[in-house]
Protein backbone atom coordinates (compact mmCIF):
# COMPACT_ATOMS: atom_id res chain seq x y z
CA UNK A 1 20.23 -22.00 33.98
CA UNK A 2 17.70 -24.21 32.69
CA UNK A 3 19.79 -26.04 29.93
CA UNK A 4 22.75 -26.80 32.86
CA UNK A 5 19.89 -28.74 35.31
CA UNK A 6 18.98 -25.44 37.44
CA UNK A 7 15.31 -25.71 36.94
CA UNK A 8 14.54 -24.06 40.49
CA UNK A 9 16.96 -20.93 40.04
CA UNK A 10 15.65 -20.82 36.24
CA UNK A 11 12.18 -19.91 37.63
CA UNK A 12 13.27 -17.63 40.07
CA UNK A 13 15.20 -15.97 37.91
CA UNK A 14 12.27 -16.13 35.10
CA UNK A 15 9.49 -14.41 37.56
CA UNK A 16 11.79 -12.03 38.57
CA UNK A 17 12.19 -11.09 34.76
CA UNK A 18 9.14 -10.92 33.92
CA UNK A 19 7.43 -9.23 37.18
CA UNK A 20 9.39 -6.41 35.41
CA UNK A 21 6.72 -5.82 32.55
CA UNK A 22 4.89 -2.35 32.64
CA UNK A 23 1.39 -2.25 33.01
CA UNK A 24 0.83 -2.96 29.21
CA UNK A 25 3.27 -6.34 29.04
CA UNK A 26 6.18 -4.50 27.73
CA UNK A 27 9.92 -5.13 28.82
CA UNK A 28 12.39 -1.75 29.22
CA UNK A 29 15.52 -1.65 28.08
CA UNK A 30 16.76 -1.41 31.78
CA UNK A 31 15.80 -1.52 35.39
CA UNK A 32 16.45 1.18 37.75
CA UNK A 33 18.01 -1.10 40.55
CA UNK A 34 17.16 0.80 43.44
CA UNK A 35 13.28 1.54 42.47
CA UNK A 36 12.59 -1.58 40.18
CA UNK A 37 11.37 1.68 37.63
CA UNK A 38 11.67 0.52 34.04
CA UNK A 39 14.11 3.02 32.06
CA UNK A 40 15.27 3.23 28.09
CA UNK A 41 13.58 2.27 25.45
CA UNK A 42 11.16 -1.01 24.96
CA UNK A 43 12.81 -3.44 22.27
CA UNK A 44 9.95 -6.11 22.83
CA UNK A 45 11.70 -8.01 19.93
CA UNK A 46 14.31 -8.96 21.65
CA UNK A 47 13.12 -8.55 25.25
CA UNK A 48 10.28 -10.96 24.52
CA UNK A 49 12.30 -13.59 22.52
CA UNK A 50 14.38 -14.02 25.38
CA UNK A 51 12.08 -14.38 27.89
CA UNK A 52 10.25 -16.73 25.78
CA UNK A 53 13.18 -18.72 25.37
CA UNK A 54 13.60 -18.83 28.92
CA UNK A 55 10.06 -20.17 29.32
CA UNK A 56 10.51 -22.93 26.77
CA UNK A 57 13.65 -24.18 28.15
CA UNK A 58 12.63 -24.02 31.92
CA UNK A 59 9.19 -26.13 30.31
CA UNK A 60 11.22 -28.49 28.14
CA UNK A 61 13.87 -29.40 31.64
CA UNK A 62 11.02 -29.90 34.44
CA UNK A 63 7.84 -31.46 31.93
CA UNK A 64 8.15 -35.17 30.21
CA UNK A 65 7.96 -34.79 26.21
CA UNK A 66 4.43 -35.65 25.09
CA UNK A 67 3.61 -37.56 22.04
């Protein structure tokens, strides 16, 4: 959403993600959708790169480059 000029719905989107996390940081597999309950397994590889990625690119859209 970021890359295609959503920066707004990016963040949204982003804090909704990451208000996921258990109490130790760590990203399930899935969400139970009607309790928010995190279920399966925690892949933080790939769970974390994507929210990082996320972050960067909702950064690198709304800040000016330094430098």
């Amino acid at each position: 959403m970021a890359l295609a000029g959503e920066s707004a719905p990016a963040k949204q989107a982003f804090q909704t993600a990451a208000s996921y996390a258990n109490d130790v940081g760590l990203l399930a597999e899935e969400v139970d959708s009607a309790t928010g309950e995190p279920i399966g397994n925690f892949p933080q590889a790939f769970s974390h790169i994507g929210l990082i990625n996320a972050a960067r690119a909702i950064r690198d859209t709304t800040q000016p480059p330094t430098g």
